[in-house]
N, C-alpha and C. Protein backbone atom coordinates (compact mmCIF):
# COMPACT_ATOMS: atom_id res chain seq x y z
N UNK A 1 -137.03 -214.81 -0.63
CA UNK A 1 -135.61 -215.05 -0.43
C UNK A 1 -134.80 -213.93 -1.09
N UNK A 2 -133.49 -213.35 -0.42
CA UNK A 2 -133.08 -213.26 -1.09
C UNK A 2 -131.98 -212.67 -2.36
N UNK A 3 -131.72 -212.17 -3.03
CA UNK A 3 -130.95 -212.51 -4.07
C UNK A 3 -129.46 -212.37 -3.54
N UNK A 4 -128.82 -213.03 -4.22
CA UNK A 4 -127.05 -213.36 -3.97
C UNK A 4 -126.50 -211.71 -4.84
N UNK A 5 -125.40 -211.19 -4.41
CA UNK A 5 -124.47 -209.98 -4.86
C UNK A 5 -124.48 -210.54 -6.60
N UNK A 6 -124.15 -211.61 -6.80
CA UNK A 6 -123.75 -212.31 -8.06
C UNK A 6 -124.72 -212.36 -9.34
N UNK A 7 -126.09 -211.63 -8.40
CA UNK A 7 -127.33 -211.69 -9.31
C UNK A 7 -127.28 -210.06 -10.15
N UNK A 8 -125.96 -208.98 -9.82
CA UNK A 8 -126.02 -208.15 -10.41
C UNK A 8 -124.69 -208.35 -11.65
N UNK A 9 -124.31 -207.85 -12.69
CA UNK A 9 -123.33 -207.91 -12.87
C UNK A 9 -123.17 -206.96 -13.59
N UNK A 10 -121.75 -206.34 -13.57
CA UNK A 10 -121.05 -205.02 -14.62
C UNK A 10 -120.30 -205.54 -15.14
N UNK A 11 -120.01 -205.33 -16.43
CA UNK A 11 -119.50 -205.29 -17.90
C UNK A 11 -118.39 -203.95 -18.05
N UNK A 12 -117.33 -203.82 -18.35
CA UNK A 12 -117.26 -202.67 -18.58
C UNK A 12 -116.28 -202.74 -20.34
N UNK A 13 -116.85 -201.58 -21.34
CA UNK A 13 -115.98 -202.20 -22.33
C UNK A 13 -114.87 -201.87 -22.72
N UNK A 14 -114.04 -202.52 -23.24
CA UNK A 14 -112.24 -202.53 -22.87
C UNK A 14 -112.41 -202.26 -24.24
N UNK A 15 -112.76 -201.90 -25.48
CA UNK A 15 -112.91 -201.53 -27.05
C UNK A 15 -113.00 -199.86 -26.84
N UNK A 16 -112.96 -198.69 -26.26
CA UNK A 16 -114.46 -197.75 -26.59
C UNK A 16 -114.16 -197.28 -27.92
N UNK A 17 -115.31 -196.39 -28.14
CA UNK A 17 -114.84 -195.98 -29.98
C UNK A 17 -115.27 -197.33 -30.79
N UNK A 18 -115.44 -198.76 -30.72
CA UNK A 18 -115.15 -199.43 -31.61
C UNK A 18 -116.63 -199.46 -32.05
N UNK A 19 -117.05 -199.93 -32.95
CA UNK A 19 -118.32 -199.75 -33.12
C UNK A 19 -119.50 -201.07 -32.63
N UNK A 20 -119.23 -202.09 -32.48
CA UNK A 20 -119.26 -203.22 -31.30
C UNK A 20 -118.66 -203.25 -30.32
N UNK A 21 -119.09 -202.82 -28.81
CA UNK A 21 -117.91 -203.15 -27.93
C UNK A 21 -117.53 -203.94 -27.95
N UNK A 22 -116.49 -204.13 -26.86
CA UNK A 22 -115.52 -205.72 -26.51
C UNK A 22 -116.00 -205.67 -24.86
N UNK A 23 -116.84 -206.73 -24.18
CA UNK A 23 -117.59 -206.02 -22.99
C UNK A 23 -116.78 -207.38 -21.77
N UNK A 24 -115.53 -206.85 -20.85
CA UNK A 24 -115.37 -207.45 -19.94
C UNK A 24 -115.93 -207.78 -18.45
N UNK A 25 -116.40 -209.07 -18.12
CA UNK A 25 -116.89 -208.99 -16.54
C UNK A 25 -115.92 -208.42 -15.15
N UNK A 26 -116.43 -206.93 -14.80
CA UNK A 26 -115.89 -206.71 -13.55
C UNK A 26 -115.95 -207.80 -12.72
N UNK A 27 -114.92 -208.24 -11.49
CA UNK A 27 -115.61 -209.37 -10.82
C UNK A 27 -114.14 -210.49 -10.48
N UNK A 28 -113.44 -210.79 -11.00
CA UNK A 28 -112.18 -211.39 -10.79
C UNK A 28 -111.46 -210.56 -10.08
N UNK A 29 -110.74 -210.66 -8.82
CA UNK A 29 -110.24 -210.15 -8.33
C UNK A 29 -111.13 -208.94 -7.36
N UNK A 30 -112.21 -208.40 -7.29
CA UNK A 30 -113.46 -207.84 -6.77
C UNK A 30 -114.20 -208.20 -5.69
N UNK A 31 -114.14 -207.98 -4.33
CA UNK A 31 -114.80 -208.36 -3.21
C UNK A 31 -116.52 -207.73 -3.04
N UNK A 32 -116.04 -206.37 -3.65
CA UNK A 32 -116.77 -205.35 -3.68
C UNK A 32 -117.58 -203.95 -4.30
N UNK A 33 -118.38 -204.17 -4.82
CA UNK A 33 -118.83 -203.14 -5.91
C UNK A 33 -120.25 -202.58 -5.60
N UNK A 34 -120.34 -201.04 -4.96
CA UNK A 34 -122.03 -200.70 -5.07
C UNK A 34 -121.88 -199.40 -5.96
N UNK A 35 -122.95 -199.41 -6.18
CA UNK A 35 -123.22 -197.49 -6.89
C UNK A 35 -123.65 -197.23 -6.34
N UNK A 36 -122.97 -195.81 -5.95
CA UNK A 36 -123.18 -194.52 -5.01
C UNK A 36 -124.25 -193.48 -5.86
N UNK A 37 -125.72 -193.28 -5.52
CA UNK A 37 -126.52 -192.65 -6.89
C UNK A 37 -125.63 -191.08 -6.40
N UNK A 38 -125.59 -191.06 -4.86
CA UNK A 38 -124.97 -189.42 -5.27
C UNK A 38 -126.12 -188.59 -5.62
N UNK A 39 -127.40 -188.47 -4.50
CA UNK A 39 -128.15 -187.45 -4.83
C UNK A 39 -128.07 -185.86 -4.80
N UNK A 40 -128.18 -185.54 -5.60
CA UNK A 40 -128.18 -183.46 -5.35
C UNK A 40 -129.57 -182.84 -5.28
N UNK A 41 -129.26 -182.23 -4.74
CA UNK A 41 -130.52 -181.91 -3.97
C UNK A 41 -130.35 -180.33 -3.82
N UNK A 42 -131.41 -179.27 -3.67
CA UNK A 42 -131.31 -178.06 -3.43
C UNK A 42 -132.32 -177.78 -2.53
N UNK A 43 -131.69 -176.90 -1.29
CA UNK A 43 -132.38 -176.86 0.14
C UNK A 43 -133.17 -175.23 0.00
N UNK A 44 -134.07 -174.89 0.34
CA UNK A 44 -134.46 -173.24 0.84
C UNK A 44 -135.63 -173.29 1.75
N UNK A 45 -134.87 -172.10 2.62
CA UNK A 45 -135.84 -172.30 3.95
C UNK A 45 -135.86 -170.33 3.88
N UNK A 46 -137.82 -170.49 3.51
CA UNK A 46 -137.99 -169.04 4.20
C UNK A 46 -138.43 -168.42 5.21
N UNK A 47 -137.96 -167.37 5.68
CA UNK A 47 -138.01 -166.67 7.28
C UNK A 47 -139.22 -167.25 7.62
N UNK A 48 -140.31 -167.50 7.50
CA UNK A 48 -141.41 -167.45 7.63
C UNK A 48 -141.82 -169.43 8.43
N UNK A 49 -141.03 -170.14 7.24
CA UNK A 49 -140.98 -171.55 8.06
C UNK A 49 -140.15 -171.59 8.80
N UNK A 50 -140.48 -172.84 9.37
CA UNK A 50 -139.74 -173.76 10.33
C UNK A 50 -138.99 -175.09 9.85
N UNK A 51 -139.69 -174.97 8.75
CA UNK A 51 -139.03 -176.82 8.17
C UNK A 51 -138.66 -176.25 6.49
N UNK A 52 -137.73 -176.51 6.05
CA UNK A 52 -136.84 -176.24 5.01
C UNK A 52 -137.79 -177.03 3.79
N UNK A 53 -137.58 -176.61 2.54
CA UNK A 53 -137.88 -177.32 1.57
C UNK A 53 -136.88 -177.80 0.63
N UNK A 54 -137.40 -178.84 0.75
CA UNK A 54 -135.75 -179.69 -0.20
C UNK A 54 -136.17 -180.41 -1.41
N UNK A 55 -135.60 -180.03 -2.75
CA UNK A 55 -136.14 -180.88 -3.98
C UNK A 55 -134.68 -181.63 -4.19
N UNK A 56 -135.68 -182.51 -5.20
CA UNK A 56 -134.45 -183.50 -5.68
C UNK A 56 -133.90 -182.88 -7.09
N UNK A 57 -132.89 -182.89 -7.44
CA UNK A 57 -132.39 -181.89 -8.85
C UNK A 57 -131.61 -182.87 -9.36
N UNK A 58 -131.22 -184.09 -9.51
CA UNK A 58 -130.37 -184.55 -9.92
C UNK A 58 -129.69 -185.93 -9.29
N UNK A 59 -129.23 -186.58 -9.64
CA UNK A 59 -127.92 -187.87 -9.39
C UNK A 59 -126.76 -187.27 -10.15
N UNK A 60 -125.66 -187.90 -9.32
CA UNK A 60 -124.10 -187.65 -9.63
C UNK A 60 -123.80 -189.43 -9.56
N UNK A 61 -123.91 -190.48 -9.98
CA UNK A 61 -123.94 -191.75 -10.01
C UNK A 61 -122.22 -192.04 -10.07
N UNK A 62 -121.60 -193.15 -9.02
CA UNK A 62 -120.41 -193.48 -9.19
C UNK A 62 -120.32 -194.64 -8.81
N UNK A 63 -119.49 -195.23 -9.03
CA UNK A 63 -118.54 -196.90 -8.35
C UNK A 63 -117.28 -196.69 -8.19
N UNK A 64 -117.12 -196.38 -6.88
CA UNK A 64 -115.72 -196.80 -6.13
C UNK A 64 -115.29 -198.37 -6.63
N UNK A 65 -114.27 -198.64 -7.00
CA UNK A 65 -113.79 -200.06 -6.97
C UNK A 65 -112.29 -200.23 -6.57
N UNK A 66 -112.15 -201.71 -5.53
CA UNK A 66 -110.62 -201.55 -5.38
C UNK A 66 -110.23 -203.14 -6.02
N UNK A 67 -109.81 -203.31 -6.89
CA UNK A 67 -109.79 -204.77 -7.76
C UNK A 67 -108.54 -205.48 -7.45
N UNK A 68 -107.82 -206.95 -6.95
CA UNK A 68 -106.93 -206.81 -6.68
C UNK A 68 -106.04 -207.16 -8.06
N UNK A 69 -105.09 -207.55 -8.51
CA UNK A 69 -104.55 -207.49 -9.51
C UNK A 69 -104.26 -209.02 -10.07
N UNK A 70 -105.10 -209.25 -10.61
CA UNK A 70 -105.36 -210.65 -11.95
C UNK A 70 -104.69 -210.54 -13.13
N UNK A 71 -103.29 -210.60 -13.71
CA UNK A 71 -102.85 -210.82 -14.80
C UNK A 71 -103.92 -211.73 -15.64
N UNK A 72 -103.96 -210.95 -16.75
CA UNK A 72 -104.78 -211.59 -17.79
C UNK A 72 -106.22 -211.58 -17.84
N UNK A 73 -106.75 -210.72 -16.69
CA UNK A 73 -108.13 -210.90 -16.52
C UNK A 73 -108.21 -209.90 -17.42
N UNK A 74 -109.38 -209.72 -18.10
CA UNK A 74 -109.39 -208.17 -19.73
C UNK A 74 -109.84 -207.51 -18.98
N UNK A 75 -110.93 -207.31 -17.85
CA UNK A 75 -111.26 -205.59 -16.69
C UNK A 75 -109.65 -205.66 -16.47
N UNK A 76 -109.27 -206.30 -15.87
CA UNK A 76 -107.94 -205.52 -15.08
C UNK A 76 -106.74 -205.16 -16.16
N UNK A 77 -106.61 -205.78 -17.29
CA UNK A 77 -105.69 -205.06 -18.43
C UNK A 77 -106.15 -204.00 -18.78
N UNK A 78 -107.84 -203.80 -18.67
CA UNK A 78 -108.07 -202.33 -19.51
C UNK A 78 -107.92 -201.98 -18.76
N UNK A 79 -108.50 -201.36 -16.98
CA UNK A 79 -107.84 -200.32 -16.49
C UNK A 79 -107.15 -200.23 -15.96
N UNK A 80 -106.16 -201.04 -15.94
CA UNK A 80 -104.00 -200.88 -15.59
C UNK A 80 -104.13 -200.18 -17.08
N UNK A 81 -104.26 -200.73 -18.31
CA UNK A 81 -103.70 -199.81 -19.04
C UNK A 81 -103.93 -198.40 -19.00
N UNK A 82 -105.06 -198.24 -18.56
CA UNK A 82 -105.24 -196.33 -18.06
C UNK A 82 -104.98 -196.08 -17.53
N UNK A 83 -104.40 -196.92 -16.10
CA UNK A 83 -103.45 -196.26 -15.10
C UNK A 83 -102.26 -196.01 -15.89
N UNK A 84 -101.67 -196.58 -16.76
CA UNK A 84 -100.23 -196.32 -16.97
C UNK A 84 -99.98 -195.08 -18.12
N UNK A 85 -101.64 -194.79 -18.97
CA UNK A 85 -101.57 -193.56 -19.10
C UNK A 85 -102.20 -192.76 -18.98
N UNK A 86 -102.99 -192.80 -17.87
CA UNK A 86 -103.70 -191.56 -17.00
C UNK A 86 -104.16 -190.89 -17.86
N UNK A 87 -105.42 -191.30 -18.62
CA UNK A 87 -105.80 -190.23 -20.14
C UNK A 87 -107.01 -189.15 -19.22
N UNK A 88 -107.31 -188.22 -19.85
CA UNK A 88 -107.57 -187.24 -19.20
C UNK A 88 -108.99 -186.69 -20.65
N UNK A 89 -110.03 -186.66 -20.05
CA UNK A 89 -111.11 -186.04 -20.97
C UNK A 89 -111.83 -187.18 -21.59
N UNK A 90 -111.71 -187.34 -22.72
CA UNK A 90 -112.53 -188.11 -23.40
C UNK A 90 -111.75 -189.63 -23.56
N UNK A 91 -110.17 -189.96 -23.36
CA UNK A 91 -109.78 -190.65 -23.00
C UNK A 91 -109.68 -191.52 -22.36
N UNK A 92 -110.55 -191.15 -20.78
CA UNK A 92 -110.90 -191.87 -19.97
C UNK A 92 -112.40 -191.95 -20.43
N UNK A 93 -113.17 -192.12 -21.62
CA UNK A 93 -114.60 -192.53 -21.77
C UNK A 93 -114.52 -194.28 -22.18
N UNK A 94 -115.40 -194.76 -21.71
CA UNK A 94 -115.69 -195.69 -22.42
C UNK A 94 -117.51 -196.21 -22.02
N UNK A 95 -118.09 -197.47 -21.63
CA UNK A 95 -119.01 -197.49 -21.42
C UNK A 95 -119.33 -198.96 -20.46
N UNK A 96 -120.12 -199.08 -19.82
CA UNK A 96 -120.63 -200.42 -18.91
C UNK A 96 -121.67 -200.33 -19.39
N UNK A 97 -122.00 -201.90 -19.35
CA UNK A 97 -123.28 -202.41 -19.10
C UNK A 97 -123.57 -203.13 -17.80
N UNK A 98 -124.87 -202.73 -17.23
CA UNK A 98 -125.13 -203.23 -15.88
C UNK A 98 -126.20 -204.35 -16.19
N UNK A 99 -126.27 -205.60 -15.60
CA UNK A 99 -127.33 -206.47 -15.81
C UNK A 99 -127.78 -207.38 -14.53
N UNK A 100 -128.76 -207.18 -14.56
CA UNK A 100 -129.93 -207.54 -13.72
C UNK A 100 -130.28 -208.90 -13.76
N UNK A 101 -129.32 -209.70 -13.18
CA UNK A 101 -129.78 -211.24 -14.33
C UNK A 101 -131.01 -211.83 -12.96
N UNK A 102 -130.77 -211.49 -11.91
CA UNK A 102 -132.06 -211.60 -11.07
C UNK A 102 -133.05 -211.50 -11.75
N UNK A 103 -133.81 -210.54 -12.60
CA UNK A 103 -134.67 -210.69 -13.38
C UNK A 103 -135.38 -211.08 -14.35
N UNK A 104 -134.21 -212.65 -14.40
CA UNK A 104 -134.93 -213.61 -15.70
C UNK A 104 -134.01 -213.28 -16.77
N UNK A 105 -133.90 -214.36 -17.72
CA UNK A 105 -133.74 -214.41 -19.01
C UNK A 105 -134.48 -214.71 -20.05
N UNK A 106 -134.61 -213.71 -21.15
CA UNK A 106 -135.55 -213.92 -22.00
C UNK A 106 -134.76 -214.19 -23.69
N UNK A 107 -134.37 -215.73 -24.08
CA UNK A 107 -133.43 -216.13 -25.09
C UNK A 107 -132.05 -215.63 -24.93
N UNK A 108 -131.91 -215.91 -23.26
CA UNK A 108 -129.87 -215.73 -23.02
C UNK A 108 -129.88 -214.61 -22.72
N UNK A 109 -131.25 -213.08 -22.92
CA UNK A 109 -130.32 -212.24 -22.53
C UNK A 109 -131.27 -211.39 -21.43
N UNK A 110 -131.03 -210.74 -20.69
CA UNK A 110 -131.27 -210.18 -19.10
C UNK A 110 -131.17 -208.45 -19.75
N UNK A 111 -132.30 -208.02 -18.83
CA UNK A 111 -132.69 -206.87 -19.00
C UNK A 111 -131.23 -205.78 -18.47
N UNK A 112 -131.08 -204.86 -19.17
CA UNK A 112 -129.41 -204.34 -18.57
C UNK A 112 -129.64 -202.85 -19.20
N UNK A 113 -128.64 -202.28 -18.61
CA UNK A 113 -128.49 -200.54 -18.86
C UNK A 113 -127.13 -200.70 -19.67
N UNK A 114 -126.83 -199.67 -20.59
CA UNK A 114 -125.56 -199.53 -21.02
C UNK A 114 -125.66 -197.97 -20.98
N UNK A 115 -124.51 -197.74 -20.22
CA UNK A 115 -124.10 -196.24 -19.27
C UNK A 115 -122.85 -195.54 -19.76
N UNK A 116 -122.77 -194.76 -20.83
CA UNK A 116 -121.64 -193.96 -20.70
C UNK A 116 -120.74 -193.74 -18.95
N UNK A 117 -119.69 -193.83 -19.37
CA UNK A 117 -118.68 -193.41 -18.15
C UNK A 117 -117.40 -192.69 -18.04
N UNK A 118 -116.77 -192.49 -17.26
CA UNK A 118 -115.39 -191.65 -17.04
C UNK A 118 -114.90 -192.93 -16.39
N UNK A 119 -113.32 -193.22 -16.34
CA UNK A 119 -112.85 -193.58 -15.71
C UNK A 119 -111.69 -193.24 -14.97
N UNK A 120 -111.50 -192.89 -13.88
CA UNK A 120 -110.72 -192.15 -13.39
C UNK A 120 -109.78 -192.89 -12.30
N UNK A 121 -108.17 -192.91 -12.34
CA UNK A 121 -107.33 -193.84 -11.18
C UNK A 121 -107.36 -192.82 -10.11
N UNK A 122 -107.59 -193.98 -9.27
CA UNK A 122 -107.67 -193.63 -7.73
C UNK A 122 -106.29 -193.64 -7.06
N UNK A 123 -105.72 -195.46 -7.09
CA UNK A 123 -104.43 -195.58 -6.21
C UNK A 123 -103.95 -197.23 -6.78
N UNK A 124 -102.76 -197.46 -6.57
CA UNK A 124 -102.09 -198.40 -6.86
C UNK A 124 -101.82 -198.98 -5.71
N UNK A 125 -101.05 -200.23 -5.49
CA UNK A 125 -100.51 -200.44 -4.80
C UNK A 125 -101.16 -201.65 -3.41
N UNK A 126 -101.32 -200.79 -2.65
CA UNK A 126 -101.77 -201.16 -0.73
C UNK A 126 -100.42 -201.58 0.26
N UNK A 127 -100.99 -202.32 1.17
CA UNK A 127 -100.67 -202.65 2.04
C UNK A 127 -99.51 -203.75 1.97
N UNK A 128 -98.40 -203.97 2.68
CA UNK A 128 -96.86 -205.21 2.50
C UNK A 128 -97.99 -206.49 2.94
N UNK A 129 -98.76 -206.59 3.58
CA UNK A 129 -99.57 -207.87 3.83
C UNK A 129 -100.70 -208.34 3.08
N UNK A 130 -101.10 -207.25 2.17
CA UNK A 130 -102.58 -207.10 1.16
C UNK A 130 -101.80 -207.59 -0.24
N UNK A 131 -102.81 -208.28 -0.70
CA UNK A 131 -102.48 -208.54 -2.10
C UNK A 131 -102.10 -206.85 -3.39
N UNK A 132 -101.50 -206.80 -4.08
CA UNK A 132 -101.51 -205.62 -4.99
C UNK A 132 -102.80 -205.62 -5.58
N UNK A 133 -103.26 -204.09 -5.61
CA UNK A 133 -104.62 -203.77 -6.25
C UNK A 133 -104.66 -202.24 -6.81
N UNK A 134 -105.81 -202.27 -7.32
CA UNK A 134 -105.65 -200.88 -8.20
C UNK A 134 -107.30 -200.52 -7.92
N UNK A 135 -107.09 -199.26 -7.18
CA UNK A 135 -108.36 -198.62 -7.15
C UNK A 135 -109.06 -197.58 -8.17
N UNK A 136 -110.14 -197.62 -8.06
CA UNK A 136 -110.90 -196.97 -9.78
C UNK A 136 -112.16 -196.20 -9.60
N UNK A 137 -112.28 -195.26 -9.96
CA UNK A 137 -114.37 -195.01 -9.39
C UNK A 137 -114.18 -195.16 -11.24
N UNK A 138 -116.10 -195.89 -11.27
CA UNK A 138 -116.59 -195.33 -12.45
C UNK A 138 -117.14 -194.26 -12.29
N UNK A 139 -117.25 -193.04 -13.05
CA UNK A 139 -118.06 -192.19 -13.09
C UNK A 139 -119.48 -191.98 -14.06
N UNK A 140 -120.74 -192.13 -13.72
CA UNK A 140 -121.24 -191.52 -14.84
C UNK A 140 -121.36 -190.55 -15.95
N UNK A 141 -121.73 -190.51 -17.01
CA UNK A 141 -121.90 -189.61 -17.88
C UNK A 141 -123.05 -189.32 -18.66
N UNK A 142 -124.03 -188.92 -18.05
CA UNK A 142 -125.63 -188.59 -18.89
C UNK A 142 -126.20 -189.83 -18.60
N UNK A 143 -127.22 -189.96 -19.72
CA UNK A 143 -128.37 -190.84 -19.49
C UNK A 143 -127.40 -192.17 -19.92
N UNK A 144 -128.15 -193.09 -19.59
CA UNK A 144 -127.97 -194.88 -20.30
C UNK A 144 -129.14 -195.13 -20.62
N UNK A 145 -128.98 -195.95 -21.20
CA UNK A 145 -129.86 -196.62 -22.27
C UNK A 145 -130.20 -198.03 -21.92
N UNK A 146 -131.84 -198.29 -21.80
CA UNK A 146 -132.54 -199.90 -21.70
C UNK A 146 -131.92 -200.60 -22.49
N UNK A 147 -131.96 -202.05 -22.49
CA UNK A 147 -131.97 -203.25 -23.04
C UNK A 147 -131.92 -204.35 -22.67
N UNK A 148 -131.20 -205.15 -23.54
CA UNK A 148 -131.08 -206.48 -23.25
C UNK A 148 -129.38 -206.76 -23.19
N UNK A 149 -129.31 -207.74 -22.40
CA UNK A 149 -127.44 -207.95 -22.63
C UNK A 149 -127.50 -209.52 -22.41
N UNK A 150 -126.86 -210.38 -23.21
CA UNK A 150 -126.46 -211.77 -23.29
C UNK A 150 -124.95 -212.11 -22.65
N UNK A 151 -124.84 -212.67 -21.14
CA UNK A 151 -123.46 -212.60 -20.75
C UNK A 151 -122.67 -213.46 -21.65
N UNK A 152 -123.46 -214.66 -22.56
CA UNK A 152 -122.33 -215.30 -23.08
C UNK A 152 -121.87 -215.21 -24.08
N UNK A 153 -122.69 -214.20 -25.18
CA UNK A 153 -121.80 -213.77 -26.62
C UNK A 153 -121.85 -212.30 -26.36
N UNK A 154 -121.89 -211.35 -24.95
CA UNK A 154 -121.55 -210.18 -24.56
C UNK A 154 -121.89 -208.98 -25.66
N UNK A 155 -123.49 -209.18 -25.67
CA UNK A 155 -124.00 -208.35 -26.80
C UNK A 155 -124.66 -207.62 -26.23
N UNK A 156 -124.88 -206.39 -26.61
CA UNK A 156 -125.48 -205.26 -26.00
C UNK A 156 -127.00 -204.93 -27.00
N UNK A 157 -128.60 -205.46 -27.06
CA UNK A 157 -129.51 -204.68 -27.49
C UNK A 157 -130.10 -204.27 -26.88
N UNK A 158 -130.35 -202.84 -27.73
CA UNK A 158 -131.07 -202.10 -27.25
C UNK A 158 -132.32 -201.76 -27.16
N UNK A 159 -132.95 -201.34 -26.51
CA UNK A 159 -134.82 -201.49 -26.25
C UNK A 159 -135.41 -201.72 -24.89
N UNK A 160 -136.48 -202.06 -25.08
CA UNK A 160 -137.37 -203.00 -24.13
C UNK A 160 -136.89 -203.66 -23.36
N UNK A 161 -136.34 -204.32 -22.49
CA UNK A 161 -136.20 -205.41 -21.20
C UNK A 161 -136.60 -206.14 -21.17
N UNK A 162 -136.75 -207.68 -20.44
CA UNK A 162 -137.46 -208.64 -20.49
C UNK A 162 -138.62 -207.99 -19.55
């Protein structure tokens, strides 16, 4: 069978810098969320072939998101508040955790990545017939890190997986 959209979930944390995050569920107001891995790749074809050789060199990893606008939900206060000041560099860093709760729980908490990110505004607004929403990509930033994540005291360890 199988699994429901609901069996993935992102975290993203509305603290950064703090030395415990503060880790909110993307998802209120959210129809829609995939990661784009964004493969790079480098092609060379010599005179001699016919069929090109192509390696893999890399991921550029992102999430488009268009969220519609939930007063009071904590994802949508933290990034309205970066829309309203468009921080630029390390400003827009903070971090997600992704969790896999499809894969069991082992004492509350589900095997999960915690991913440095960029966050960058897309667009405000929409359509006179569409609810108001605010569009967002996450961006990656380097490696993430295994663990464990507990959705209900929103703790991030690190290690092993279930």
């Amino acid at each position: 069978m199988s699994e429901k959209r609901s069996a993935f979930l992102l975290f993203v944390n509305t603290t950064p810098g703090a030395e415990a995050g503060s880790y909110a569920l993307v998802g209120d107001g959210v129809t829609e969320l995939s990661i784009s891995y964004n493969a790079q790749t480098s092609t060379e074809q010599f005179i001699h072939q016919d069929t090109a050789n192509t390696e893999l060199t890399g991921y550029q990893p992102s999430a488009p998101v268009t969220a519609q606008v939930v007063k009071g939900d904590t994802a949508f206060e933290f990034i309205n508040g970066l829309r309203k000041k468009l921080p630029i560099g390390s400003g827009a860093h903070t971090d997600i955790v992704m969790t896999d709760i499809f894969e069991g729980a082992t004492g509350g908490a589900y095997p999960a990545t915690r991913q440095p990110v960029s966050i960058q505004i897309d667009n405000y607004g929409g359509a006179a017939s569409d609810p108001l929403a605010i569009g967002y990509t996450i961006n990656w930033r380097g490696e993430g890190t295994e663990g464990t994540f507990d959705p209900d005291t929103r703790t991030f360890s690190e290690g092993k997986g279930v």
